[in-house]
Protein backbone atom coordinates (compact mmCIF):
# COMPACT_ATOMS: atom_id res chain seq x y z
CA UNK A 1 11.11 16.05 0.44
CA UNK A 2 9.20 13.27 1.40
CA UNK A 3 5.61 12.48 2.16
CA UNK A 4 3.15 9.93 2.55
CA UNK A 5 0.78 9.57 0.02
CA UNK A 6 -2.04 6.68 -1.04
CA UNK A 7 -2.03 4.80 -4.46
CA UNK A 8 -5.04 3.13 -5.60
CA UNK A 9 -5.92 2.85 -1.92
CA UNK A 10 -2.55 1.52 -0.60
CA UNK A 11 -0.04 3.50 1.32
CA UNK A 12 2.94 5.07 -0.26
CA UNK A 13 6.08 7.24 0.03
CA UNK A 14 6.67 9.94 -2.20
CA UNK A 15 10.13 10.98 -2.79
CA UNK A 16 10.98 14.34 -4.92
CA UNK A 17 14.45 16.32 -4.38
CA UNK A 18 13.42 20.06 -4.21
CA UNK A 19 16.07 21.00 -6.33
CA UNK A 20 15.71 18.67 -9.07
CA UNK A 21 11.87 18.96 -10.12
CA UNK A 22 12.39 16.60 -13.33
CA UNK A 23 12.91 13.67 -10.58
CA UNK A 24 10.25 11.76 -8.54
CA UNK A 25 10.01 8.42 -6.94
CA UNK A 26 7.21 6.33 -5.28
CA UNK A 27 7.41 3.18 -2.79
CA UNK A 28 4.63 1.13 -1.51
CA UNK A 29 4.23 -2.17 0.06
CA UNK A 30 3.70 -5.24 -2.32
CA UNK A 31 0.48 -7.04 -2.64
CA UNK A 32 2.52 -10.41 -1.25
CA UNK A 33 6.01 -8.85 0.53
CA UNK A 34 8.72 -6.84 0.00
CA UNK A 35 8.23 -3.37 -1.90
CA UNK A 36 7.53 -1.75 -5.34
CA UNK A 37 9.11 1.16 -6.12
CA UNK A 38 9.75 3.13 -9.38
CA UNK A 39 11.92 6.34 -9.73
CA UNK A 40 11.17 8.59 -12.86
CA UNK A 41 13.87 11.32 -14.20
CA UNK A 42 12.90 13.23 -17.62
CA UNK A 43 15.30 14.41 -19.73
CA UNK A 44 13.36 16.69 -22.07
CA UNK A 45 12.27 20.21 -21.94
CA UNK A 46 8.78 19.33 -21.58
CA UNK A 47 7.21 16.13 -19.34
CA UNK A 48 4.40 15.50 -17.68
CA UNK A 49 4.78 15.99 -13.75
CA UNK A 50 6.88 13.11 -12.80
CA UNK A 51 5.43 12.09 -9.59
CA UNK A 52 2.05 11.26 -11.53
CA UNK A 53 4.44 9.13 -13.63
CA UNK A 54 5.76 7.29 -11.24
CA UNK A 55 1.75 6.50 -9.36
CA UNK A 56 0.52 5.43 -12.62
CA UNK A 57 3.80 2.81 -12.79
CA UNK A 58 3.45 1.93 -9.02
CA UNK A 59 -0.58 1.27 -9.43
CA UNK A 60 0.30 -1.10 -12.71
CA UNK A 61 2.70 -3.17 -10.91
CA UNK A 62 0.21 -3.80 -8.17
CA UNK A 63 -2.42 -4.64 -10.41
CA UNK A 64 0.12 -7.13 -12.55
CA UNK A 65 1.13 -8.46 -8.75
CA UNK A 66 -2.49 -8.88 -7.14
């Protein structure tokens, strides 16, 4: 499944695999070029919701990067 979605104001993709809902991964544009992208996969019993994991990674790059 994908969809777009908006972190900290910028556009994003959101990436999840329906059958795998330990698994998420985010893409947005850079602050200069190119892209940022992180993909998160827990291996423990119990995670916090991984596409929230990967947002919070994606909005910390951009802020390192601005």
């Amino acid at each position: 499944m994908v969809e777009d979605v908006s972190v900290d104001g910028r556009r994003a993709v959101l990436s999840r695999q329906p059958q795998d809902p330990d698994t998420c991964g985010i893409a947005s544009g850079a602050p200069d070029s190119g892209v940022i992208g992180w993909w998160v996969q827990y291996q423990a019993a119990d995670h916090p919701d991984p596409c929230e994991a990967a947002a919070t990674l994606v909005k910390l790059t951009l802020e390192l990067r601005a």
